[in-house]
N, C-alpha and C. Protein backbone atom coordinates (compact mmCIF):
# COMPACT_ATOMS: atom_id res chain seq x y z
N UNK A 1 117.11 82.94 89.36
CA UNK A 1 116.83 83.48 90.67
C UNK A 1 115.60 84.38 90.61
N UNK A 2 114.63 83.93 91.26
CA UNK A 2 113.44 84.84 91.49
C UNK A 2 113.18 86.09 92.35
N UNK A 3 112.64 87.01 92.42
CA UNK A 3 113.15 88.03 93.30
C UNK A 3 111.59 88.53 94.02
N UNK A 4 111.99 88.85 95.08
CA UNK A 4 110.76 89.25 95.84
C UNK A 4 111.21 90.50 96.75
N UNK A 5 110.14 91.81 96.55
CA UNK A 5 109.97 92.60 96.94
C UNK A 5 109.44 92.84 98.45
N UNK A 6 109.79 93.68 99.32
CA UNK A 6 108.99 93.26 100.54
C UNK A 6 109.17 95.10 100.80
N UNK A 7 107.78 95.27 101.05
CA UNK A 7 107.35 96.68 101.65
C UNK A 7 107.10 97.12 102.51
N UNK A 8 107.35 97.58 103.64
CA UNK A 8 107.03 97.82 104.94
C UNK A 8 107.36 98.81 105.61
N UNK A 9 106.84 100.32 105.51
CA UNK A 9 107.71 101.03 106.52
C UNK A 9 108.38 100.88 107.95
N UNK A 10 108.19 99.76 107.99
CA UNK A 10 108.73 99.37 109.75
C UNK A 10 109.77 98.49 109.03
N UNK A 11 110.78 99.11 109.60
CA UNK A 11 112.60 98.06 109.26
C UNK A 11 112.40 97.20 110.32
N UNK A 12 111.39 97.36 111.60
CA UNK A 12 111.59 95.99 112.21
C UNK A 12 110.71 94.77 111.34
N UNK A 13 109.73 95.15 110.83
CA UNK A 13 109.18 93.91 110.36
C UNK A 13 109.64 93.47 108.85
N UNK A 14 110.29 94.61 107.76
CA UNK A 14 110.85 94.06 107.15
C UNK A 14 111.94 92.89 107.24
N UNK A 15 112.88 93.17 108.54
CA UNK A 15 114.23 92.35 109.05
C UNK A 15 113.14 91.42 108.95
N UNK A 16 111.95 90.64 109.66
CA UNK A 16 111.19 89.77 110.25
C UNK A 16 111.19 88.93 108.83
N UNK A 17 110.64 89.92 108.23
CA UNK A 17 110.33 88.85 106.74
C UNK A 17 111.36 88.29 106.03
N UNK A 18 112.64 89.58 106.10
CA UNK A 18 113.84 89.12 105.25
C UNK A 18 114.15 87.82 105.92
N UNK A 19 114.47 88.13 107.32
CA UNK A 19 115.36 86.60 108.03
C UNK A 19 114.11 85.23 107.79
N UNK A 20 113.18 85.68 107.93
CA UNK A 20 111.70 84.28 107.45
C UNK A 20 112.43 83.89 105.97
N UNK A 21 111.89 84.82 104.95
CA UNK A 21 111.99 84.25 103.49
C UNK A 21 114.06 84.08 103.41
N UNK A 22 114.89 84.44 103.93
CA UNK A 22 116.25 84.34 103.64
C UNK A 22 116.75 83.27 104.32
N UNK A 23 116.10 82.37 105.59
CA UNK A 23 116.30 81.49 105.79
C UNK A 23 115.62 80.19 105.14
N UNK A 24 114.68 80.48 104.68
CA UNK A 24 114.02 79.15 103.68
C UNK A 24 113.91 79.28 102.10
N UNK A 25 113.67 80.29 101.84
CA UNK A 25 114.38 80.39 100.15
C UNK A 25 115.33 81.17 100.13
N UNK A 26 116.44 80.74 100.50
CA UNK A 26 117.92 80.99 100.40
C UNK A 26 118.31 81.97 98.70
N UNK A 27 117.50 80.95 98.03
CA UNK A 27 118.51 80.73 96.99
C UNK A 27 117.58 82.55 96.01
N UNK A 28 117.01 83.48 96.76
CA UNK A 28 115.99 83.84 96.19
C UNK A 28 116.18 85.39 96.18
N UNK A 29 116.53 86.83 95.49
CA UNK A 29 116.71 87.62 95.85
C UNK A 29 116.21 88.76 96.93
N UNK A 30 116.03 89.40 97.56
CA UNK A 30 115.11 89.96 98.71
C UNK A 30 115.32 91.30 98.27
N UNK A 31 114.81 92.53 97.93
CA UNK A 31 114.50 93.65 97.88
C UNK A 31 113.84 94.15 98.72
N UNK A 32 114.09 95.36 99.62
CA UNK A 32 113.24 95.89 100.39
C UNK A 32 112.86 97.50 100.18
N UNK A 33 111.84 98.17 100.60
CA UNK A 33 111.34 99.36 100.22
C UNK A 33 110.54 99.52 101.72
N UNK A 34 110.65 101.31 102.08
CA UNK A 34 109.92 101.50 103.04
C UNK A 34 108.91 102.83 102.93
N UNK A 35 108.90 103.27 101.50
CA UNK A 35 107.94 103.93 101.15
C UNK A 35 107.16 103.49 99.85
N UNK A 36 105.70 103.68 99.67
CA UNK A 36 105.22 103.76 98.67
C UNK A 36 106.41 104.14 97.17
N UNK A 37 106.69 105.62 97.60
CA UNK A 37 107.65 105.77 96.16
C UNK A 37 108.89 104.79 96.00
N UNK A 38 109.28 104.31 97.04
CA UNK A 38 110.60 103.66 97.02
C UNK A 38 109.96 102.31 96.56
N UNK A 39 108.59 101.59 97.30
CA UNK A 39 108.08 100.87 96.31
C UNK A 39 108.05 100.84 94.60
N UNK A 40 107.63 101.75 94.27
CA UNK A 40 107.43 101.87 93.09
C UNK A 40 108.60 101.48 91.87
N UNK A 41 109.79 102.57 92.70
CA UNK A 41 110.96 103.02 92.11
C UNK A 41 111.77 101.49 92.03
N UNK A 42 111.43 100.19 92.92
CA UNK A 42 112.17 99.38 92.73
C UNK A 42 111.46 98.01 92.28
N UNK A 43 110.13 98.58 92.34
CA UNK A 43 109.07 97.76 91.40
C UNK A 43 109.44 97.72 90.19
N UNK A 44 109.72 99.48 89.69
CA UNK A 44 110.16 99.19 88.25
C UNK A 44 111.65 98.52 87.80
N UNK A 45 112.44 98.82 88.73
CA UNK A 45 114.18 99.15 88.58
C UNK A 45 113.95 97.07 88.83
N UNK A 46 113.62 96.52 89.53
CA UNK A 46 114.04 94.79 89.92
C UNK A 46 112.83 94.36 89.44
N UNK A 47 111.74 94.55 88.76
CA UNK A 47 110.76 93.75 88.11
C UNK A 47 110.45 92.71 88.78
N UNK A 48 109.66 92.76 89.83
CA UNK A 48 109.88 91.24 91.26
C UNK A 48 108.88 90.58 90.61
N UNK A 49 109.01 88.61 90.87
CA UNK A 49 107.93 88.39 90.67
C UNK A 49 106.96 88.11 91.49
N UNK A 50 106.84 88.37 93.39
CA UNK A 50 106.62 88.69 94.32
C UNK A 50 106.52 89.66 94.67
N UNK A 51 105.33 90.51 95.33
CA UNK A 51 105.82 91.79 95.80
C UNK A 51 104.89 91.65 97.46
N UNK A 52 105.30 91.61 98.73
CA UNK A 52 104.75 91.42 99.67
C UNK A 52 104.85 92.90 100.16
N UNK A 53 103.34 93.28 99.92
CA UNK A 53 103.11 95.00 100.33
C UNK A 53 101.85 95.32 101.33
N UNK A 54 102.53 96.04 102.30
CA UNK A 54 102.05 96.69 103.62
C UNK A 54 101.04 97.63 103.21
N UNK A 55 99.93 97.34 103.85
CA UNK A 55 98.66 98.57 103.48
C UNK A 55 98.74 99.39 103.98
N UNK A 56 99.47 99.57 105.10
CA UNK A 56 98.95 100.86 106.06
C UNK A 56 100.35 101.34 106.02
N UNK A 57 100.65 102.58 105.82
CA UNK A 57 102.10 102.81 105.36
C UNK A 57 102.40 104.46 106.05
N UNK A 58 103.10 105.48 106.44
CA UNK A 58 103.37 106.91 106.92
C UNK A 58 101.82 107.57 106.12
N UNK A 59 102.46 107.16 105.09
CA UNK A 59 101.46 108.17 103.93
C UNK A 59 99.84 108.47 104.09
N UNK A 60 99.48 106.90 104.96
CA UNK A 60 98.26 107.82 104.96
C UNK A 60 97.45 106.33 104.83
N UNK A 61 96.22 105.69 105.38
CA UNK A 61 96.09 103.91 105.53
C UNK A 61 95.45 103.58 104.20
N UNK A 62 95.59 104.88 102.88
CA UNK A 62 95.02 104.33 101.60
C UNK A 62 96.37 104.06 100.93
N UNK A 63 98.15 104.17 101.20
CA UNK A 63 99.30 104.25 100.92
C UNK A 63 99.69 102.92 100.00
N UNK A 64 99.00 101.80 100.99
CA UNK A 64 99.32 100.13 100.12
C UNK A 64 98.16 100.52 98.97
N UNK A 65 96.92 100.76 99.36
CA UNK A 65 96.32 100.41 98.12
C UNK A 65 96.47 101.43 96.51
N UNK A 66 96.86 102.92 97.25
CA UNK A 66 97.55 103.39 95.91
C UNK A 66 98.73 102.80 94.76
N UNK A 67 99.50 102.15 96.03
CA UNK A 67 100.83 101.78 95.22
C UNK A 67 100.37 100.15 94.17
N UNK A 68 99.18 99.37 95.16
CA UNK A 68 98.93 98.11 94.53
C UNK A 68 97.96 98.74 92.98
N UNK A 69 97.36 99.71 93.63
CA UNK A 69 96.70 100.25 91.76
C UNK A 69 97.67 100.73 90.84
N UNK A 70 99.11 101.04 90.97
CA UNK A 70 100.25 101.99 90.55
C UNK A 70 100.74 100.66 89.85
N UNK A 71 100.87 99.10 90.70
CA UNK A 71 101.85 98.24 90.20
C UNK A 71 100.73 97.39 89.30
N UNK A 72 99.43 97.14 89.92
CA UNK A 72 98.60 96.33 88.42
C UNK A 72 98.36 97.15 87.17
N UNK A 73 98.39 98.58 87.05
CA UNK A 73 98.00 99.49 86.26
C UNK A 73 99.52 98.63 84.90
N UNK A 74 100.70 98.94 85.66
CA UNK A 74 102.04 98.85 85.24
C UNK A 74 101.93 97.44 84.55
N UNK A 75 101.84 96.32 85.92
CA UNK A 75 101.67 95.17 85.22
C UNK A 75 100.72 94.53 85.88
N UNK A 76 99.60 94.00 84.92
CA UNK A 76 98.24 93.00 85.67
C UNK A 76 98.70 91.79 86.20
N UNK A 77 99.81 91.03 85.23
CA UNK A 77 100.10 89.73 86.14
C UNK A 77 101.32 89.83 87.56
N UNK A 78 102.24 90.89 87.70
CA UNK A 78 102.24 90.79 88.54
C UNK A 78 101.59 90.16 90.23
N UNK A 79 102.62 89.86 90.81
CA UNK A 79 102.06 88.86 92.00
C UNK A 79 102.49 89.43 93.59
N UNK A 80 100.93 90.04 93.87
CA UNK A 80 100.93 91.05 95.11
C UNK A 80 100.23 90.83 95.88
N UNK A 81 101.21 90.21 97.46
CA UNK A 81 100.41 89.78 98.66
C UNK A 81 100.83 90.44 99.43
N UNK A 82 99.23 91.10 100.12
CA UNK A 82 99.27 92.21 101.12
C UNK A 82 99.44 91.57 102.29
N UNK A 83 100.07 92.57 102.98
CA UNK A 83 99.97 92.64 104.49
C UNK A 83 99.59 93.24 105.61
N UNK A 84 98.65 92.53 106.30
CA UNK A 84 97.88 93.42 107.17
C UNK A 84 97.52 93.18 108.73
N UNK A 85 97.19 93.58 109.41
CA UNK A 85 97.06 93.59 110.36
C UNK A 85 95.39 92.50 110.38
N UNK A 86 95.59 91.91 111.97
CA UNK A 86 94.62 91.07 112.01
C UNK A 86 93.17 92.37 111.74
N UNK A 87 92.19 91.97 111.85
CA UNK A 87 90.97 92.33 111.54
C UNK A 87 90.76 93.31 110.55
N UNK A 88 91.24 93.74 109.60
CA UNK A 88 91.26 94.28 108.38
C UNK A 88 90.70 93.70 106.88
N UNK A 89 89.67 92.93 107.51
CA UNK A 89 88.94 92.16 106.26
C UNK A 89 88.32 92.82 105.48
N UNK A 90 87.76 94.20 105.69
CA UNK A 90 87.44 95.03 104.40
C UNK A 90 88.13 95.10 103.67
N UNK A 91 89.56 95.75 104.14
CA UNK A 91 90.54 96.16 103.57
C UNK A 91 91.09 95.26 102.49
N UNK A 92 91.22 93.90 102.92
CA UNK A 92 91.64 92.77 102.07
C UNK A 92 90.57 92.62 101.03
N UNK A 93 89.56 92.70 100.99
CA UNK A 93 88.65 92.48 100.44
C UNK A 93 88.82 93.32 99.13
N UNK A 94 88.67 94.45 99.50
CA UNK A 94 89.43 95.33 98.49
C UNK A 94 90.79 95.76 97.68
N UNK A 95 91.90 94.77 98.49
CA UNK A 95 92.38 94.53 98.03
C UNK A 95 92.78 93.65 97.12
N UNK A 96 92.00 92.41 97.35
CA UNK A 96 91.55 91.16 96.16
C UNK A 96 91.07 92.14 95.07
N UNK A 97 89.93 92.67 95.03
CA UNK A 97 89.12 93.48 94.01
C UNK A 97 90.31 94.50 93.03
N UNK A 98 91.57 94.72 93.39
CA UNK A 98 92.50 95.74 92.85
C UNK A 98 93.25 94.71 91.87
N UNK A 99 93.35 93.28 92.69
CA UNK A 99 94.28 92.49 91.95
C UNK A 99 95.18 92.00 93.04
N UNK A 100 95.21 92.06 93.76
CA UNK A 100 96.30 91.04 94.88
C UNK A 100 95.92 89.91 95.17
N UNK A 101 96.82 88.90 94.99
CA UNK A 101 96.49 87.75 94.83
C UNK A 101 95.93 86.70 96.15
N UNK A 102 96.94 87.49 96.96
CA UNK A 102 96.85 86.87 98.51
C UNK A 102 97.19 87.73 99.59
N UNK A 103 97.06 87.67 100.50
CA UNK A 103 97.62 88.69 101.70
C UNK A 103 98.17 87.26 102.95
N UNK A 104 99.45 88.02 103.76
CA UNK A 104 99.55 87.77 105.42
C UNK A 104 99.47 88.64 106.39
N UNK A 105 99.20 88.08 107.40
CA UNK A 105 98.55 88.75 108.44
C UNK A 105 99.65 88.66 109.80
N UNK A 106 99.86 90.26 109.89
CA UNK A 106 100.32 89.89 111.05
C UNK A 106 99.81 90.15 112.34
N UNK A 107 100.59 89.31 113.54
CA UNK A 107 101.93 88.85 113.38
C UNK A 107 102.43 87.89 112.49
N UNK A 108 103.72 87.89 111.77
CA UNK A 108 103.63 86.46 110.70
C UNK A 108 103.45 85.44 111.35
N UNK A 109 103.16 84.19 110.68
CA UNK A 109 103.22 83.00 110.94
C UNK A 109 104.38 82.83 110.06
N UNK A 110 105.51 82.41 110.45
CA UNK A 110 106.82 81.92 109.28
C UNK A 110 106.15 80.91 108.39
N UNK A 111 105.38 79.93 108.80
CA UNK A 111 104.86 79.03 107.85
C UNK A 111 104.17 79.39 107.09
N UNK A 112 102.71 80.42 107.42
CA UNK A 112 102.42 81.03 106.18
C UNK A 112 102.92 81.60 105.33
N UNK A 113 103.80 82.70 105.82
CA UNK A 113 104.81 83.26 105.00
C UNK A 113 105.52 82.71 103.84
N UNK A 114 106.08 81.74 104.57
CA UNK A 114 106.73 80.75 103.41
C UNK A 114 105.55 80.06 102.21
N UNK A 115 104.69 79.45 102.59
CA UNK A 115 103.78 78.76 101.84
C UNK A 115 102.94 79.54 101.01
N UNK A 116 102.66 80.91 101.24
CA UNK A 116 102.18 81.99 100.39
C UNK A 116 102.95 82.21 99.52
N UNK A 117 104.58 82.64 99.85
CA UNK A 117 105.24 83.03 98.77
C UNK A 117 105.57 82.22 97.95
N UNK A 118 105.56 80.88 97.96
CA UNK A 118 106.13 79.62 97.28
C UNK A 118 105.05 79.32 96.06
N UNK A 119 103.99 79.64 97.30
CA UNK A 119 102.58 79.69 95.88
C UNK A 119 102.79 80.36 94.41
N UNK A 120 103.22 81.67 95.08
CA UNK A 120 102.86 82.31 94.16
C UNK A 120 104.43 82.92 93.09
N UNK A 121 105.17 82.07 93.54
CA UNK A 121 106.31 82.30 92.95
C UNK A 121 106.70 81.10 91.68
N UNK A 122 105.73 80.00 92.18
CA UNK A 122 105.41 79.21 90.84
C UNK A 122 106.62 78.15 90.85
């Protein structure tokens, strides 16, 4: 069973992703976190091999990209697709440059969603 992390301080859009990825990879564990530290803390504690993480977070709109330097520092192959809001192409940009492999954009597309994570879950 593969496990995927999902970060989002909004419990509405986490539910969004859980019921997306829990209705099509069933078979797959779902972890959720709604802070950077709570990121971290279950980055280390469930070792995901997915981690779908929110850039813009309470903390402050550098919050995703601290925690994505916190989890490649930890582990480089880790597999971290951001999420962002439409027109945030700097942001992604720089987030490729940290080590994230892919990003979605919301609003989701369930199909991307799915087809991103499948990618990268191997």
């Amino acid at each position: 069973m593969k496990k995927i992390l999902i970060v989002d301080d909004s419990i509405f859009m986490q539910t969004v992703l859980k019921d997306i990825l829990s209705q099509k990879l069933p078979e797959h564990k779902l972890i959720k976190a709604d802070t950077g530290a709570n990121a971290l803390k279950q980055f280390r504690k469930e070792s995901p091999d997915v981690i779908l993480l929110d850039i813009i977070m309470p903390e402050g709109e550098q919050e995703g990209l601290r925690v994505l330097r916190e989890i490649i520092k930890f582990d480089p192959k880790v597999k971290v697709v951001m999420i962002t809001a439409v027109g945030q192409n700097s942001m992604i940009k720089e987030c490729k440059e940290l080590g994230a492999v892919d990003y979605i954009v919301k609003p989701f597309d369930e199909k991307q969603v799915i087809e991103t994570v499948e990618k990268h879950l191997g």
